[in-house]
Structure formats: C-alpha cells, structure tokens
Protein backbone atom coordinates (compact mmCIF):
# COMPACT_ATOMS: atom_id res chain seq x y z
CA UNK A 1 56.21 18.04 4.52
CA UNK A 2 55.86 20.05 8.07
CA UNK A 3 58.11 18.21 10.26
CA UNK A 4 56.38 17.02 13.78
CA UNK A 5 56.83 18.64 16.93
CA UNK A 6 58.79 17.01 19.65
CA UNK A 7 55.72 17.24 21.85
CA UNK A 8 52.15 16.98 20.35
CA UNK A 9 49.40 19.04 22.72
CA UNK A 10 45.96 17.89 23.16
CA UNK A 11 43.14 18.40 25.68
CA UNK A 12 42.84 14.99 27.61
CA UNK A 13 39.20 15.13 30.19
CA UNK A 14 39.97 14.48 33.63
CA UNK A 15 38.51 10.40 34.92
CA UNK A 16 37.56 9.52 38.14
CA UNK A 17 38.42 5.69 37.58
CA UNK A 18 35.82 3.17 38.30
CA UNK A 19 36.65 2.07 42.04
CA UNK A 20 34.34 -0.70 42.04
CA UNK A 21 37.04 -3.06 39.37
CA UNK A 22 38.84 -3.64 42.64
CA UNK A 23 37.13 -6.90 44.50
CA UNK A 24 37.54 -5.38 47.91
CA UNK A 25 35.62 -1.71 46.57
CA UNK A 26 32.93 -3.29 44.35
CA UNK A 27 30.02 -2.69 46.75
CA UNK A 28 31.56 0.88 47.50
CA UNK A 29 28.49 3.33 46.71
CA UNK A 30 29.59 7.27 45.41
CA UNK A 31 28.51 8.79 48.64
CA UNK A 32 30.81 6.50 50.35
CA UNK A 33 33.58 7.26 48.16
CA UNK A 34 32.83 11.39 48.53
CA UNK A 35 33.31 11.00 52.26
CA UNK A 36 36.50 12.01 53.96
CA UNK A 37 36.11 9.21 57.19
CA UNK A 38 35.37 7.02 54.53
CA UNK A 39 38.25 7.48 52.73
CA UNK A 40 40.27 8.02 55.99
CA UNK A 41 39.22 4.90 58.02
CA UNK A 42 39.96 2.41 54.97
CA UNK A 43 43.32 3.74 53.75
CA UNK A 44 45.25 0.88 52.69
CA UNK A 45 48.34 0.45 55.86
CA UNK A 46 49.97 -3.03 54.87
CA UNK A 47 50.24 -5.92 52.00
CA UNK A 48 47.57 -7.97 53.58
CA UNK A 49 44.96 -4.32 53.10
CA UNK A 50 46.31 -4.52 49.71
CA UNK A 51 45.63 -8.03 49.16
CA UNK A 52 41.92 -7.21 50.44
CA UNK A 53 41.46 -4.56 48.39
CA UNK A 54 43.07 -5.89 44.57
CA UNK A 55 42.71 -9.67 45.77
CA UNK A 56 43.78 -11.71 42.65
CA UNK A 57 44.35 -9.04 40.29
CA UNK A 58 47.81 -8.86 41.49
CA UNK A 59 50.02 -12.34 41.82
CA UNK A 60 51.77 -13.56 45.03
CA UNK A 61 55.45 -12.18 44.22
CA UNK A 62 53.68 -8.72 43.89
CA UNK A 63 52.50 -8.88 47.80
CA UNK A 64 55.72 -10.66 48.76
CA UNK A 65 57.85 -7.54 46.97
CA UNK A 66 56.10 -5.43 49.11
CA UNK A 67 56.31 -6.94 52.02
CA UNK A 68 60.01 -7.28 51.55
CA UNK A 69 60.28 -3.65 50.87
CA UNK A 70 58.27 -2.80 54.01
CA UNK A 71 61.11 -5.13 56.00
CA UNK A 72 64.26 -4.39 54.26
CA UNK A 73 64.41 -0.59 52.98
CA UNK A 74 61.34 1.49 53.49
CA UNK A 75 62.14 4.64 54.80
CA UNK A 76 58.20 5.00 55.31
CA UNK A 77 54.96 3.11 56.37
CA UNK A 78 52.51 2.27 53.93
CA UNK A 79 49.19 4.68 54.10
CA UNK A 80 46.85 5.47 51.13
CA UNK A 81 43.81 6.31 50.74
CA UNK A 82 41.38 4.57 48.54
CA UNK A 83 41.32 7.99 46.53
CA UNK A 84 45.36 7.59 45.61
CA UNK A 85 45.15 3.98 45.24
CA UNK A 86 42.40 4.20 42.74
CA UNK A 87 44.54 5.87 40.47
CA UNK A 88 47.38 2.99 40.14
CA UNK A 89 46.36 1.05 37.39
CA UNK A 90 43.66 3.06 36.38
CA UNK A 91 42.46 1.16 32.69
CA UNK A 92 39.53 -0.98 32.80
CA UNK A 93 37.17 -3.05 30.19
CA UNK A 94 33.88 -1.66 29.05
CA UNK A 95 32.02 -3.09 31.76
CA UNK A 96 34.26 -1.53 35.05
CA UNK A 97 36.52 -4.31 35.43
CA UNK A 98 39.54 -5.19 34.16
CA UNK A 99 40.49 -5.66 30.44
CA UNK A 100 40.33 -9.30 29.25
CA UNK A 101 43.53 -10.78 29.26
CA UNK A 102 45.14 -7.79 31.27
CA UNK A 103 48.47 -8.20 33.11
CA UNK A 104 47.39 -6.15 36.00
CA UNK A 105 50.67 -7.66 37.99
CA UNK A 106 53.21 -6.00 35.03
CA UNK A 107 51.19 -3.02 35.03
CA UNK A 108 50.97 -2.08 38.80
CA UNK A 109 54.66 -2.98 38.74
CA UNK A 110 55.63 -0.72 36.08
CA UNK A 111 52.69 2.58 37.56
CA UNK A 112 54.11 5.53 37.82
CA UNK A 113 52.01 6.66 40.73
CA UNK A 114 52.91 2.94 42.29
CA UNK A 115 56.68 3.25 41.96
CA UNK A 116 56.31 6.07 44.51
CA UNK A 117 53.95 5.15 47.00
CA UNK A 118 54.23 1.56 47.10
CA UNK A 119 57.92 0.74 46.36
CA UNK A 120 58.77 -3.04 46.26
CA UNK A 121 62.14 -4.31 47.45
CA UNK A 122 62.67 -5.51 43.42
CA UNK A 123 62.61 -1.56 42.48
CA UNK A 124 65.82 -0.48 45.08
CA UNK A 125 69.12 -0.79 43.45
CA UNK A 126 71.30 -3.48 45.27
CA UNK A 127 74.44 -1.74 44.62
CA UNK A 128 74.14 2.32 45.42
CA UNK A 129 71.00 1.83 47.03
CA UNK A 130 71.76 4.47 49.14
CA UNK A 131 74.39 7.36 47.81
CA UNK A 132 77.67 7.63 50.63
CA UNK A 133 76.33 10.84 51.34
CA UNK A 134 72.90 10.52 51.41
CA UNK A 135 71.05 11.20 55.19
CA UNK A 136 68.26 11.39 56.91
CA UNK A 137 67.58 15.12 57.11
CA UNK A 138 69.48 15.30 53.93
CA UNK A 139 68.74 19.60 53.94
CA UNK A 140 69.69 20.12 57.35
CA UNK A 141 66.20 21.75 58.28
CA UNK A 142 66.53 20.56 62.20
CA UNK A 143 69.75 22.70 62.36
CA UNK A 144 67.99 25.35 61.13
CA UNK A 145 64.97 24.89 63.74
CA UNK A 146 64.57 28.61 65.45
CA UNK A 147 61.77 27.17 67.64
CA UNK A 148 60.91 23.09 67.83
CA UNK A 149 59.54 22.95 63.98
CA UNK A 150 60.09 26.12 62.38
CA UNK A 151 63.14 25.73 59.98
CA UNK A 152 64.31 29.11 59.02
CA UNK A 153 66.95 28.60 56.17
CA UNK A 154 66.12 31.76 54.06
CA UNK A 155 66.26 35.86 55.08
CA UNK A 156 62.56 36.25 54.60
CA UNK A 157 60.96 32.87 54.69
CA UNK A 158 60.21 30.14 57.50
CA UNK A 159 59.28 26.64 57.32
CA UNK A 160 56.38 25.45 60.33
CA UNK A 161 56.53 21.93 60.69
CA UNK A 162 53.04 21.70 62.39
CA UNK A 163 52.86 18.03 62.66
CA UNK A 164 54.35 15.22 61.55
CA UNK A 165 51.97 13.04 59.93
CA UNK A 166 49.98 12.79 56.35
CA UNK A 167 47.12 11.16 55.02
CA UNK A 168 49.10 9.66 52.71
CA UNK A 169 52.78 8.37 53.22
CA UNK A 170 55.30 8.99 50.07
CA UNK A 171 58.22 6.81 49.28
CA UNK A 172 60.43 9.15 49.24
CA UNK A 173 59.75 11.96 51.37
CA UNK A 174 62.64 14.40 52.02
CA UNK A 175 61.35 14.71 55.87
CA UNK A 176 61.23 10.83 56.80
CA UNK A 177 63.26 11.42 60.15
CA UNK A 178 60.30 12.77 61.40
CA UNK A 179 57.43 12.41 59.41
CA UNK A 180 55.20 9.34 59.62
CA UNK A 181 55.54 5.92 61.65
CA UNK A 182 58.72 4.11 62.42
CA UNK A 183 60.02 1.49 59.93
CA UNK A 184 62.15 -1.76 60.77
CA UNK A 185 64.81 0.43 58.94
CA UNK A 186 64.21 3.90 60.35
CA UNK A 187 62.88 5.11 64.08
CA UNK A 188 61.68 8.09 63.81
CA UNK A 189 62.28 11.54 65.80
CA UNK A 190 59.59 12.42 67.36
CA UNK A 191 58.80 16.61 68.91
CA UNK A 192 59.49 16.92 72.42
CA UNK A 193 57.18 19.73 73.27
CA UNK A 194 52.83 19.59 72.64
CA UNK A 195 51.60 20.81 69.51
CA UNK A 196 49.94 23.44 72.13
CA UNK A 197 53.59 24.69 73.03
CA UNK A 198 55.26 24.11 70.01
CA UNK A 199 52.35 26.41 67.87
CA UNK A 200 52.92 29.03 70.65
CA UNK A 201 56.68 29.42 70.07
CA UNK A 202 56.51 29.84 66.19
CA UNK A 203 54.11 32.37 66.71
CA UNK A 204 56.22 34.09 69.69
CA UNK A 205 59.40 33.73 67.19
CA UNK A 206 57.10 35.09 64.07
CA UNK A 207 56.33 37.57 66.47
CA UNK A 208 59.64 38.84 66.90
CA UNK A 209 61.43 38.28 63.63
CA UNK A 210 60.11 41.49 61.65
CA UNK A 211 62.36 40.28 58.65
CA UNK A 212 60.11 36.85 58.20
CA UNK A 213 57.28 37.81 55.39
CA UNK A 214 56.65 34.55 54.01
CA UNK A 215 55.53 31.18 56.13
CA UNK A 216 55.08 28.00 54.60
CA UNK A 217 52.75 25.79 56.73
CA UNK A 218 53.61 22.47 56.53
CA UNK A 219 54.25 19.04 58.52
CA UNK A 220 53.21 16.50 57.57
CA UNK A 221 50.37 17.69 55.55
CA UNK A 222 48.40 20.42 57.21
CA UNK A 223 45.07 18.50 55.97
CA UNK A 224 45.74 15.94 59.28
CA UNK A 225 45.76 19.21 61.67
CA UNK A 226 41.92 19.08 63.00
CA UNK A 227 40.53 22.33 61.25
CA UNK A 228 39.70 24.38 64.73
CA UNK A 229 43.35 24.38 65.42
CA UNK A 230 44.86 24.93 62.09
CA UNK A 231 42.42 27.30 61.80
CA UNK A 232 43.51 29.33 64.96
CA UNK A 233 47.05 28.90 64.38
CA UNK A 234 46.62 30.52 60.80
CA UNK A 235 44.66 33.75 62.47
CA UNK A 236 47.07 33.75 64.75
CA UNK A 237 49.74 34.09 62.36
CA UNK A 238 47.62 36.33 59.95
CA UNK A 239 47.59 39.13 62.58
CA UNK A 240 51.26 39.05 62.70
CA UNK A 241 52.06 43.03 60.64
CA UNK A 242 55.26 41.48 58.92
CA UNK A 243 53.72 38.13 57.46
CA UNK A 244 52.72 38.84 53.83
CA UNK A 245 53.11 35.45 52.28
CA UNK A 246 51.53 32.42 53.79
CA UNK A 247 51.15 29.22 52.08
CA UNK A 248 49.37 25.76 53.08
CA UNK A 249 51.25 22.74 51.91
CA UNK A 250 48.66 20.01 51.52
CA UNK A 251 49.27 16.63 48.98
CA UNK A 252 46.03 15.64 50.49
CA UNK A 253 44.27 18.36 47.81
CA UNK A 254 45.50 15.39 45.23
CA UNK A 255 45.23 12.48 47.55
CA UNK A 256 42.31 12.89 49.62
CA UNK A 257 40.30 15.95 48.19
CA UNK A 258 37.37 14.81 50.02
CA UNK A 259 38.85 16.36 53.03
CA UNK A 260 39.12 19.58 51.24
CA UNK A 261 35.40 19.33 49.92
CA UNK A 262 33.99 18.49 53.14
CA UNK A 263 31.49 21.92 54.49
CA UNK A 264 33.67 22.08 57.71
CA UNK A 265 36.76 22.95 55.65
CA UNK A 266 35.33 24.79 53.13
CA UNK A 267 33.59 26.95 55.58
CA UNK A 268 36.74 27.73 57.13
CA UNK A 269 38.80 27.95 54.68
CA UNK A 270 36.36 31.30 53.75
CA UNK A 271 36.76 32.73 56.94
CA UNK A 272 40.39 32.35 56.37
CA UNK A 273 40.94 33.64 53.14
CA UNK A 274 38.41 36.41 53.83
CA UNK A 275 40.90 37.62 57.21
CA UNK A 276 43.79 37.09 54.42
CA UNK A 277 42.41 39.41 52.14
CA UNK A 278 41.24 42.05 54.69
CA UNK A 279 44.74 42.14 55.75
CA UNK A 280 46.29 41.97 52.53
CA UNK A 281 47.77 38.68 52.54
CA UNK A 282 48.67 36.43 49.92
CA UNK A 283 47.23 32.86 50.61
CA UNK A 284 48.02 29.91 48.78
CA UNK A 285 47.53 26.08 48.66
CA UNK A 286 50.50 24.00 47.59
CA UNK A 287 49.74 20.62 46.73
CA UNK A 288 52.36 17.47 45.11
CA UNK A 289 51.06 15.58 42.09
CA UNK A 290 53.95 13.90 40.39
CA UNK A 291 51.99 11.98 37.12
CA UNK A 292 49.28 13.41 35.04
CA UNK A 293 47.19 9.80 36.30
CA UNK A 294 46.58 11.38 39.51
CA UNK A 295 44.25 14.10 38.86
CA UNK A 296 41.11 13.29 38.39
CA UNK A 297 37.66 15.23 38.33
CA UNK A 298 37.54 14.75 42.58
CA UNK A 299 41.06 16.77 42.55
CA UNK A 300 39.95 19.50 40.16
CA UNK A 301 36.36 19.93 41.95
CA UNK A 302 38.78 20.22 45.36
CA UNK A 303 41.38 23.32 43.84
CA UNK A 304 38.48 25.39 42.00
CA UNK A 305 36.19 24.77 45.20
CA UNK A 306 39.70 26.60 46.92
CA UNK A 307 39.66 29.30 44.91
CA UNK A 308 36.22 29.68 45.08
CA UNK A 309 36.58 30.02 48.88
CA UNK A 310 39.14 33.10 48.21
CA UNK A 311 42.52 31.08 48.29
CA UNK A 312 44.59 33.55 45.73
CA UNK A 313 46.58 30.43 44.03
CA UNK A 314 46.62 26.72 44.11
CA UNK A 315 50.20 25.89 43.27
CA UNK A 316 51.78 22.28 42.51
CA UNK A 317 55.24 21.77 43.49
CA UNK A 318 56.34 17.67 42.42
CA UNK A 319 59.43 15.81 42.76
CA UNK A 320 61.28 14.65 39.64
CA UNK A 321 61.64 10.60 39.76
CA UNK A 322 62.90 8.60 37.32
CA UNK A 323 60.28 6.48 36.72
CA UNK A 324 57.60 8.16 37.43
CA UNK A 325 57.92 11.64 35.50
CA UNK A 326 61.59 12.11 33.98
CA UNK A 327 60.31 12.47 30.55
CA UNK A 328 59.46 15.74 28.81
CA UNK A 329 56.20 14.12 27.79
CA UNK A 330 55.52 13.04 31.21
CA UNK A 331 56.17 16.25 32.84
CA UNK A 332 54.11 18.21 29.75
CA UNK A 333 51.52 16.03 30.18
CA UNK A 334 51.05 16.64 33.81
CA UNK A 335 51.51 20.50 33.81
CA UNK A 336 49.03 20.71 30.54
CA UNK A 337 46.54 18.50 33.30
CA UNK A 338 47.19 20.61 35.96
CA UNK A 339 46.61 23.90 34.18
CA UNK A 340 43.60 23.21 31.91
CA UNK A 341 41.95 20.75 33.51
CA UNK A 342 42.56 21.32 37.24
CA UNK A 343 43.30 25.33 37.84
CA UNK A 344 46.48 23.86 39.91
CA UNK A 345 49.22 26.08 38.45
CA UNK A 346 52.54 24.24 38.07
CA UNK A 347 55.38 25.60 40.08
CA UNK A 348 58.02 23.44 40.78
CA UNK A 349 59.91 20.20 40.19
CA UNK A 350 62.35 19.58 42.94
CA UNK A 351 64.84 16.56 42.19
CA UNK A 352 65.02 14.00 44.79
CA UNK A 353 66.82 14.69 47.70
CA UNK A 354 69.74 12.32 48.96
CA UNK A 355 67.64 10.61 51.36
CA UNK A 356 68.89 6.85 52.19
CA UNK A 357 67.63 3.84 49.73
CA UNK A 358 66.75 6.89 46.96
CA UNK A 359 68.85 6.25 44.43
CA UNK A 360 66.67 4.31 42.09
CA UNK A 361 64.40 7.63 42.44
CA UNK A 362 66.87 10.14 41.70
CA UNK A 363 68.35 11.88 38.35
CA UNK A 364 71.07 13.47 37.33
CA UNK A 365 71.79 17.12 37.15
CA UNK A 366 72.44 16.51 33.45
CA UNK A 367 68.94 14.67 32.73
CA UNK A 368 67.09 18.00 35.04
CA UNK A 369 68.98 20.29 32.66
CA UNK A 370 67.82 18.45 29.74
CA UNK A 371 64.13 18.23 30.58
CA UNK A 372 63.75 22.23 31.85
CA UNK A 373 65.46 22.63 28.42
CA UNK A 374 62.68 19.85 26.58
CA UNK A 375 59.61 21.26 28.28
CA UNK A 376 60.37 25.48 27.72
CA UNK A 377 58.28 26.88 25.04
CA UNK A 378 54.89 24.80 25.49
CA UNK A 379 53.15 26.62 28.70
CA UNK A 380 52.64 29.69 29.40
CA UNK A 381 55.25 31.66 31.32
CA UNK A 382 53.75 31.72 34.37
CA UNK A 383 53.02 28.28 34.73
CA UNK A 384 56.17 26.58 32.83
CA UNK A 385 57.44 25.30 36.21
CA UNK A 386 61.27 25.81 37.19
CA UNK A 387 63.07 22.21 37.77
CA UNK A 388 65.26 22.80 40.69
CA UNK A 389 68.03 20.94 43.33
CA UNK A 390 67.45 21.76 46.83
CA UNK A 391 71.15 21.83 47.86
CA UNK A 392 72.17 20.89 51.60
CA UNK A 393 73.40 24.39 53.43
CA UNK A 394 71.97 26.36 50.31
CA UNK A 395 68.60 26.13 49.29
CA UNK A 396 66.70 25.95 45.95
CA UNK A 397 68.50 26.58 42.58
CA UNK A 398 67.73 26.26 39.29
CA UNK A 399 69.27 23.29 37.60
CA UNK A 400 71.24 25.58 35.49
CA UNK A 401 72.76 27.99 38.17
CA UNK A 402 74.71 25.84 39.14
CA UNK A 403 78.48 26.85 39.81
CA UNK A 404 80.35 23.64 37.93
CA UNK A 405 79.70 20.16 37.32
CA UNK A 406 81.81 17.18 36.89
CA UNK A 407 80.04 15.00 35.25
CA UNK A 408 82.42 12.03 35.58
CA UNK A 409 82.17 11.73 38.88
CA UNK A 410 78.61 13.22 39.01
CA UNK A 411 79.83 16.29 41.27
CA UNK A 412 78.01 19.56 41.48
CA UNK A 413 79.44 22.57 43.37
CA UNK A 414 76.59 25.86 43.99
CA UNK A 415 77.06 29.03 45.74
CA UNK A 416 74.23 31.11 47.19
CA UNK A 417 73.52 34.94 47.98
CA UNK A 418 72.51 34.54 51.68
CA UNK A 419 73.84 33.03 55.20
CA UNK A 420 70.89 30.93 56.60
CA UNK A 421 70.70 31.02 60.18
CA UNK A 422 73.83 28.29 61.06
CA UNK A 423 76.12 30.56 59.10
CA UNK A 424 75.28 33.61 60.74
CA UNK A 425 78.94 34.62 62.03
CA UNK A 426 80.39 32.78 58.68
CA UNK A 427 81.93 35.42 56.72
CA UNK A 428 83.35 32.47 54.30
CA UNK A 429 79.48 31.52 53.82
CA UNK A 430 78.78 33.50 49.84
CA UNK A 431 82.31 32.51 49.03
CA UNK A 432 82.04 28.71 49.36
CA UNK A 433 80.41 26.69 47.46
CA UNK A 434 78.72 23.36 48.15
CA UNK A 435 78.27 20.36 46.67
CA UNK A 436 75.48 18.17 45.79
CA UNK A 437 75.67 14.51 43.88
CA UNK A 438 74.47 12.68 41.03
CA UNK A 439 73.46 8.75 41.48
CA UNK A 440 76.44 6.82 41.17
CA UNK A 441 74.69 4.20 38.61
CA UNK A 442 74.31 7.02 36.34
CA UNK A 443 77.76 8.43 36.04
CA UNK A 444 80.42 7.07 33.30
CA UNK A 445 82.69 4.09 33.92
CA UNK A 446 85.32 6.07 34.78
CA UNK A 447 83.19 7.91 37.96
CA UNK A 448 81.45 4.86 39.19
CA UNK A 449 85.41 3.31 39.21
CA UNK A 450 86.37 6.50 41.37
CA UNK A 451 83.12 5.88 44.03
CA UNK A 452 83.56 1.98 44.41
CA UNK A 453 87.79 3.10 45.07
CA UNK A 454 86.64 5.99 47.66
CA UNK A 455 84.25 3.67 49.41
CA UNK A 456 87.10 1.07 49.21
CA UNK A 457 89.48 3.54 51.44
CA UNK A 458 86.37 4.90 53.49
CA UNK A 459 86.10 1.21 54.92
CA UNK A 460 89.44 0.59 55.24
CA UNK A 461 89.98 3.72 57.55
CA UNK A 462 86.70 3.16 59.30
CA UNK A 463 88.36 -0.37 60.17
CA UNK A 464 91.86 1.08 61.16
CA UNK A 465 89.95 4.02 63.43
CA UNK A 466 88.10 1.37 64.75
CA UNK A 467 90.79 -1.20 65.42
C-alpha cells in the first residue's frame, strides 16, 4: 500500500461568495457590488456598521469583543470593505443564506481572514500581550527616512511611503505609527510636509542617489493615492536613468479589486507600464493575501486584467500568523490559489513583526523553519515563496540564515552583508549581530521563567531610577 502524502494537491475554483446572506447586503445588486465608490463609501468603520451589516447572525458578546478590542488594544481603526468582509465566513445553504443550524458566532470567531482584520479583545493574550521589546516602528524605517517617507535601509533599494492610509486597515500592520487613524491606544504620527513637497523630495533624492535601482511604492496602499497623482509621481520616477526596479504595493488588488478594474485605472495603468517598458523597467504589483478564502474570482479578474495592461509580475508577499496561516496546508493551499487560480505569484511570507499587542499573531523562528521546510517540494521553484524575519537594523533573512538561536529563551542573533544608512560610519556594523525574539508564551518553562525574572528586575530599576 502507497503511503499518503503529507499534503494532497487538488484544483479548488475560485467563489465570489453570495453577499446578499448578510441582512444589511441582501438588496445589494452585482453592479453595485462591481463599483469601487460603492465598495468605498460602505466599508464597514465600527461594531455598530458591523451589526448593520451581519445583524443577528452574530450574538451580542461578538459586537461587545469588538468593541472592547477597539477600546483596549487596537493598534488600528476598523475599515473594510464589503469586498474583504464578504469573505469572513464565507459558507452558505443552498438557497444564499446561511446553513440551517449554523453557528455563524463560533465560526466568525474562529475565521482566519477575521482574526486579522477584526481582532476581538478575547483573541489578545493577557499575559505577553505585548513582547518587552516590541515597538511601534518595530524596523526602524523613520531612522532610515532620507527624505520625509522614503526609508532607505538597503544599498540599492528605497522604500516611498506615499501616504499613509489604506482601503482596508490590518490588525497587525508593521507601519501602525503612521498608517491609518488614531486609536484610544495609539496616536498616530502624522507627515509634516504636503504630499506635493514630500513627492518632490523623493524624487530630488532618487535623483541624486545613482546607487538606488529598485523603489518600492508604498504607504499606505498606493490604491488610496488619486490615480492623476500616482500616476505623475510614477513617470516622474520612471525617467529617473538609475531606477530599474519599481514595484506598487497595493492589498487593495485582494481587498478592493474593483478599484483596480475600474477604466480610469486600467487606462493608466497602460500608459504606465507602456513608459516602463519603453524604458526598460521592470514593473510589478505586490499585493498581501494571507488565507486561500480571500481570493475570489473579483481578485483573479483584477491581477490578469494587470498583466493584461503590461504590469511584468503580480507578486504576493503575506504575513505568517498563527491563526490564520501557520500550517503547511494553509500556506499550500493559498500559494496553489494564488498560482493556478489567480496568476498572483507567491513571494514572500514575512513573520510578524514585534509590534505592541502582537503576540497572539506571532510564531516562532522554530515553527517558520518548520513550515519553509513542510511546504518545499510542492510548487514550482519560482513561486515556492521564501518565509522570512524582517530583523530590526538588518533587513530580510531567510528563516534559516540565521546566525544562532536559543531556543529556551526564544533568542535569535543575525548578521547582515551591508550598513544601511544609520550605520554608515559603523565599521563594527557586518561584525555584530542582532537579535530578534520569539513570543514568550511559546518558549519552554525554563525561558518564560527567565522573561517573567528579567521583567521582575526591569521594574524594580525603573522604580529605583524613578524614585
């Protein structure tokens, strides 16, 4: 008898799920749901939109978790679109509505899709909720700001923060000093100079910075930039000789495709990738879909109607949660989605950076290592995506580069092959080596003993500075 492969590969045909088995959508007509102001003007902003939208499917202590959350730890407003929402919970009866007898309270609860984008206060840890050296800008990308926005960390590659807001508002962004609206927990920073004056000074440092080839375009989500102006800041930085790389980061390709369908876009998009192409420039889309239940025949139509326009790739680069995608079957099951179904190629799978209240998100180095080792060997080379820690003062590795690991007390040390720009008169800076941490509530006994004794002390001397 033929023993059974760990992971069993089958075809599975994108769904749009039926909108209209949500009380607040059922009068919601397909052309309504195919517009982008549409989709934009009745994103779902608080529990009571929630409530209007699901009404009874979901119980009271759902809507009351929420609105704790929203009080007590969120690091980010609530903002989806009816697009994203739609795909929490997507399993209905025969006739559009929900199942008889379905738990739709358990099920939201336990979404994969949900447990990112709508965290509840009953999903935080109470004890680690936030690691002792978790922070806000947890990569440092403000310290590396050349110009207002524009984080240049690597030799060849820049960062252009070009706004800071998104259609959509993840749990746990990595940029939520600055992204989005303020929280009861967290004010945000907000850019001092105009978007006019800040555009002008990436291009003026681009300008000037002959060893720059590669610019990611970013924010925020580009898709919130009104197209005119991303579209002039993207000549503008196509006519720059050194620039060879440029890529558009965009969730919205997954969470509001409608905006990358509409003619507007898609019109100018051409025009872009056309200039791209006459100057022999790579251009990209980069989206962030983090469970297989999130694409849907909308997403696909949006990344082949991308390519179509000329855009070279359309890349996905997720975040590894636990919860939501730290299985191998999980993460097969999205990139097999991605790649047959959607012409998105998978790329990456960053693990959750130490941003505050994160912990119940992250993983361990150990459980990374294990699932780049679980998923080799089913995709295709060029789209088996690399699982990788974004290390504070370093950059991107691969979750097995790194230097040494002690797994007791969950501590990683990596070293790098480049100075990024606060290190520039460092000549310690490719000796050293830098750490990055597990949780705490997934180390052994014996480390989570160590933390609660360190954190013991830290207070202590925090009191005797203070006294």
């Amino acid at each position: 008898m033929t023993a059974a492969q760990p992971y069993s590969y089958a075809r599975r045909p994108l769904v749009e799920p039926d909108w209209r088995r949500m009380p607040g959508w059922r009068d919601v007509t397909e052309a309504q749901w195919r517009d982008v102001q549409w989709q934009r003007t009745s994103c779902v902003k608080n529990a009571a939109q929630l409530r209007a939208v699901m009404g009874d499917l979901l119980t009271d202590d759902v809507y009351d978790d929420l609105v704790a959350d929203q009080e007590q730890r969120a690091t980010m407003s609530m903002l989806l679109p009816p697009q994203m929402l739609n795909t929490i919970v997507p399993g209905t009866g025969p006739d559009g509505l929900p199942a008889a007898g379905a738990d739709w309270s358990a099920a939201f609860r336990a979404d994969p899709v949900r447990r990112y984008m709508l965290p509840l206060l009953s999903d935080r840890f109470t004890e680690w909720a936030s690691h002792p050296f978790s922070s806000r800008d947890s990569l440092h990308e403000h310290d590396m700001w050349a110009v207002e926005g524009l984080t240049h960390r690597y030799p060849t590659k820049v960062l252009a923060e070009i706004l800071p807001t998104c259609p959509q508002y993840c749990g746990h962004c990595t940029r939520m000093d600055l992204v989005g609206n303020s929280t009861p927990q967290v004010e945000k920073l907000k850019f001092a100079l105009k978007p006019a004056n800040r555009l002008q000074d990436m291009l003026d440092y681009l300008r000037r910075s002959p060893q720059v080839r590669d610019v990611v375009v970013s924010g925020g989500d580009v898709a919130n930039m009104p197209w005119p102006r991303l579209e002039a800041f993207l000549d503008d930085v196509l006519r720059i000789d050194n620039i060879r790389d440029v890529r558009l980061a965009s969730k919205a390709l997954m969470g509001l495709p409608q905006h990358w369908l509409s003619p507007a876009v898609v019109e100018g998009m051409t025009r872009v990738a056309r200039t791209a192409r006459e100057r022999g420039v790579s251009l990209a889309i980069h989206t962030h879909v983090n469970a297989a239940s999130s694409l849907t025949p909308l997403v696909a139509e949006a990344a082949r109607t991308m390519l179509e326009a000329g855009v070279r790739d359309v890349r996905n680069q997720g975040v590894l949660m636990r919860g939501v995608n730290d299985t191998a079957e999980a993460l097969l099951d999205l990139c097999f989605g991605l790649q047959d179904e959607a012409s998105i190629t998978p790329y990456y799978f960053y693990m959750c950076d130490m941003i505050p209240a994160a912990e119940h998100w992250r993983t361990s180095l150990a459980s990374a290592q294990e699932l780049q080792h679980a998923i080799m060997g089913y995709l295709p080379g060029f789209a088996t995506p690399r699982i990788v820690c974004d290390v504070p003062f370093v950059g991107k590795r691969w979750v097995h580069q790194v230097h040494s690991y002690d797994r007791v007390r969950g501590i990683s040390e990596w070293t790098k092959n480049y100075r990024t720009s606060v290190e520039a008169e460092d000549p310690d800076a490719l000796e050293r080596t830098y750490p990055y941490y597990d949780p705490i509530d997934t180390l052994p006994e014996e480390g989570q003993r160590w933390w609660a004794e360190r954190q013991r002390l830290d207070a202590g001397l925090g009191q005797l500075v203070a006294g």
